[in-house]
C-alpha atoms as a PDB file:
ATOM      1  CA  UNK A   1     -22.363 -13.143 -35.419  1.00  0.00           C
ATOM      2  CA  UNK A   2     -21.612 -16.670 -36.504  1.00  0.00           C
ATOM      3  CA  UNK A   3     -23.980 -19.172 -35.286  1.00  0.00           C
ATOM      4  CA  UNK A   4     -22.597 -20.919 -31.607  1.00  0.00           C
ATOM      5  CA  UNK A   5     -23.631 -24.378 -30.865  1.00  0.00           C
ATOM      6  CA  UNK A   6     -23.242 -26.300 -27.477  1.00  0.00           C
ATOM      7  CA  UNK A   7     -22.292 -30.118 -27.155  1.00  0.00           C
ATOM      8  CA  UNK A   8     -20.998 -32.532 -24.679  1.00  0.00           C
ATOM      9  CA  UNK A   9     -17.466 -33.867 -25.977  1.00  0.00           C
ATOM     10  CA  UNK A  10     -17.975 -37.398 -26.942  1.00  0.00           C
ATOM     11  CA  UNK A  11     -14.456 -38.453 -27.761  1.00  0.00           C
ATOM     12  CA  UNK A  12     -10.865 -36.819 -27.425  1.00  0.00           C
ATOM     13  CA  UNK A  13      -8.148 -39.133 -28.614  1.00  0.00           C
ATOM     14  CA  UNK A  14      -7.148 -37.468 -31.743  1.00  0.00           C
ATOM     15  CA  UNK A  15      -4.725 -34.776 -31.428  1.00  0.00           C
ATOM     16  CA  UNK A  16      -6.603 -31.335 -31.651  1.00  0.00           C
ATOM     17  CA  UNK A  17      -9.877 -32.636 -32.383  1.00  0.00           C
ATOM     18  CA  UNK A  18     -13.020 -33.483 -30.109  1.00  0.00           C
ATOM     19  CA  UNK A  19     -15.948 -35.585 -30.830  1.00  0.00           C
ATOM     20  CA  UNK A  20     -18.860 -33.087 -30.157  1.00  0.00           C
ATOM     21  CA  UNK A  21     -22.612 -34.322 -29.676  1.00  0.00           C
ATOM     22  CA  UNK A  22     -25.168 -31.174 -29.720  1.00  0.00           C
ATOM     23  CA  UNK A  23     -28.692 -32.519 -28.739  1.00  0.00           C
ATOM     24  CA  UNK A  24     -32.139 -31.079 -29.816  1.00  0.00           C
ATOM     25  CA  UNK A  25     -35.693 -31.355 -29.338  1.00  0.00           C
ATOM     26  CA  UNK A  26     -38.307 -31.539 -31.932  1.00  0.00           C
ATOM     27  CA  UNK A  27     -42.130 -31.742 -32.256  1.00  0.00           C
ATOM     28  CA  UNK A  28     -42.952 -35.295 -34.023  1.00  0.00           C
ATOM     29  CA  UNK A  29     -44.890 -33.948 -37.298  1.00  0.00           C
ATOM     30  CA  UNK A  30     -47.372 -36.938 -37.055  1.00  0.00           C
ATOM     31  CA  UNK A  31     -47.542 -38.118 -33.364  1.00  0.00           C
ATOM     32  CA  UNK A  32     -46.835 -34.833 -31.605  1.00  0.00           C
ATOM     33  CA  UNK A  33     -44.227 -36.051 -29.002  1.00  0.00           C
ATOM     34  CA  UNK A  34     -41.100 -34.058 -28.604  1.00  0.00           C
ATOM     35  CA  UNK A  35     -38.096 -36.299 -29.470  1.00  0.00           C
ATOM     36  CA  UNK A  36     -34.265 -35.693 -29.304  1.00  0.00           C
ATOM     37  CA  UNK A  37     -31.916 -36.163 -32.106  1.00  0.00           C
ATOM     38  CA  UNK A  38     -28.643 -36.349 -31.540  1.00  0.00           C
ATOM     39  CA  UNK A  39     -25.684 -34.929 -34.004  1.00  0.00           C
ATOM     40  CA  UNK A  40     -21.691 -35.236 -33.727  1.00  0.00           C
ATOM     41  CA  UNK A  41     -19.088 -32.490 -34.988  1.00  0.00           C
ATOM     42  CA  UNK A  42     -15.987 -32.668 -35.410  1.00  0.00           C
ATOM     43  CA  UNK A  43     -14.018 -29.668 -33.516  1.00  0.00           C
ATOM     44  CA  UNK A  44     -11.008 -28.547 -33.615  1.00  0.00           C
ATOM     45  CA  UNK A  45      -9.308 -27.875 -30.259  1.00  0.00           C
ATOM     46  CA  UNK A  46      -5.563 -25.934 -30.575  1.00  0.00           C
ATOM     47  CA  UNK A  47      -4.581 -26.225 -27.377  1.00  0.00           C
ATOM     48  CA  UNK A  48      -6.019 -29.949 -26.534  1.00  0.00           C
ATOM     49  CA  UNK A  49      -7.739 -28.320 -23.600  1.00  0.00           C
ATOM     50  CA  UNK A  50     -11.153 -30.365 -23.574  1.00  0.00           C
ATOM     51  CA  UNK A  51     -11.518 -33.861 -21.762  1.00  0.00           C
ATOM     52  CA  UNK A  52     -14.487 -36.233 -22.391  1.00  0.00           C
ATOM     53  CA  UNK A  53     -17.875 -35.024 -20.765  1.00  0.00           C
ATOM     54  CA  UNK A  54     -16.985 -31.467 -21.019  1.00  0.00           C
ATOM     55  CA  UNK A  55     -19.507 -28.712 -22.188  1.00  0.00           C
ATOM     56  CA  UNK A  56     -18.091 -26.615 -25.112  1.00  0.00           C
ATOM     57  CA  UNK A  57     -18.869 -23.865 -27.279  1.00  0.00           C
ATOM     58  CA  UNK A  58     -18.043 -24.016 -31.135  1.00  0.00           C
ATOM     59  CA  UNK A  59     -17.980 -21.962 -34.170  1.00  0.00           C
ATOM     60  CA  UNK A  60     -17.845 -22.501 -38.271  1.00  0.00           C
ATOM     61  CA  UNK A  61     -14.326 -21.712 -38.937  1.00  0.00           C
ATOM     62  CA  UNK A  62     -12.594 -22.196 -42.301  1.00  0.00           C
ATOM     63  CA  UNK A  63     -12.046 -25.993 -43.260  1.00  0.00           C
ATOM     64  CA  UNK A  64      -9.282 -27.487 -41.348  1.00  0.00           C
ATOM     65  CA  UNK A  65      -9.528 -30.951 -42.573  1.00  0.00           C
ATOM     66  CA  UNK A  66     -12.164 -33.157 -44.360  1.00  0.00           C
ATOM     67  CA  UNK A  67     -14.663 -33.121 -41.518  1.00  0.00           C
ATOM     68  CA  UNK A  68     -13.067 -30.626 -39.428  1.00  0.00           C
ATOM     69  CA  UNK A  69     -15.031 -27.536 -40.348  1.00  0.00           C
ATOM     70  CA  UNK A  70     -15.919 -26.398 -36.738  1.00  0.00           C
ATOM     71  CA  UNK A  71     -13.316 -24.644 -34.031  1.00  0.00           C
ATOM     72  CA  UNK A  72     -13.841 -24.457 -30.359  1.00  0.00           C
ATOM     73  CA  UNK A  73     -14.951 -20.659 -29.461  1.00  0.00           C
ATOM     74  CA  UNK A  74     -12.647 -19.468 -26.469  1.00  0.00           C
ATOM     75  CA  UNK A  75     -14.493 -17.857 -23.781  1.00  0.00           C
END
C-alpha cells in the first residue's frame, strides 16, 4: 500500500489542484517540547470536488506537473 497522508486544503483556485497542509508533531532533540511543523502539497483533484478547509486523503501518483506529484485518494 502506498503511503496516505491527511491535510486540511489550504488553497483551491487553480483548476484541479488543492493547496494541502499535513501537520505533525515532533520531539525537540535538544529542549524536549513537542512542536508542529507544518508542510504543503500540491494535489491534484479531477473532479474539483474539494473547497478550502476540507479534510482530504492523498496518494503519490505519477508526476502530473512540476510540483504536482500527489492525487487525491477517493474514498
Amino acid at each position: 500500500m502506498a503511503k496516505v497522508l491527511i491535510g486540511k486544503v489550504l488553497r483551491d483556485q487553480n483548476d484541479k489542484t488543492l493547496v494541502v497542509s499535513v501537520e505533525t508533531s515532533r520531539l525537540h532533540p535538544l529542549y524536549g517540547k513537542y512542536i508542529t511543523l507544518a508542510r504543503k502539497y500540491h494535489v491534484h483533484d479531477e473532479a474539483n470536488r474539494y473547497k478550502v478547509g476540507d479534510v482530504v486523503k492523498f496518494s503519490p501518483c505519477r508526476p502530473i506537473s512540476k510540483m504536482k506529484k500527489w492525487s487525491v485518494v477517493e474514498e
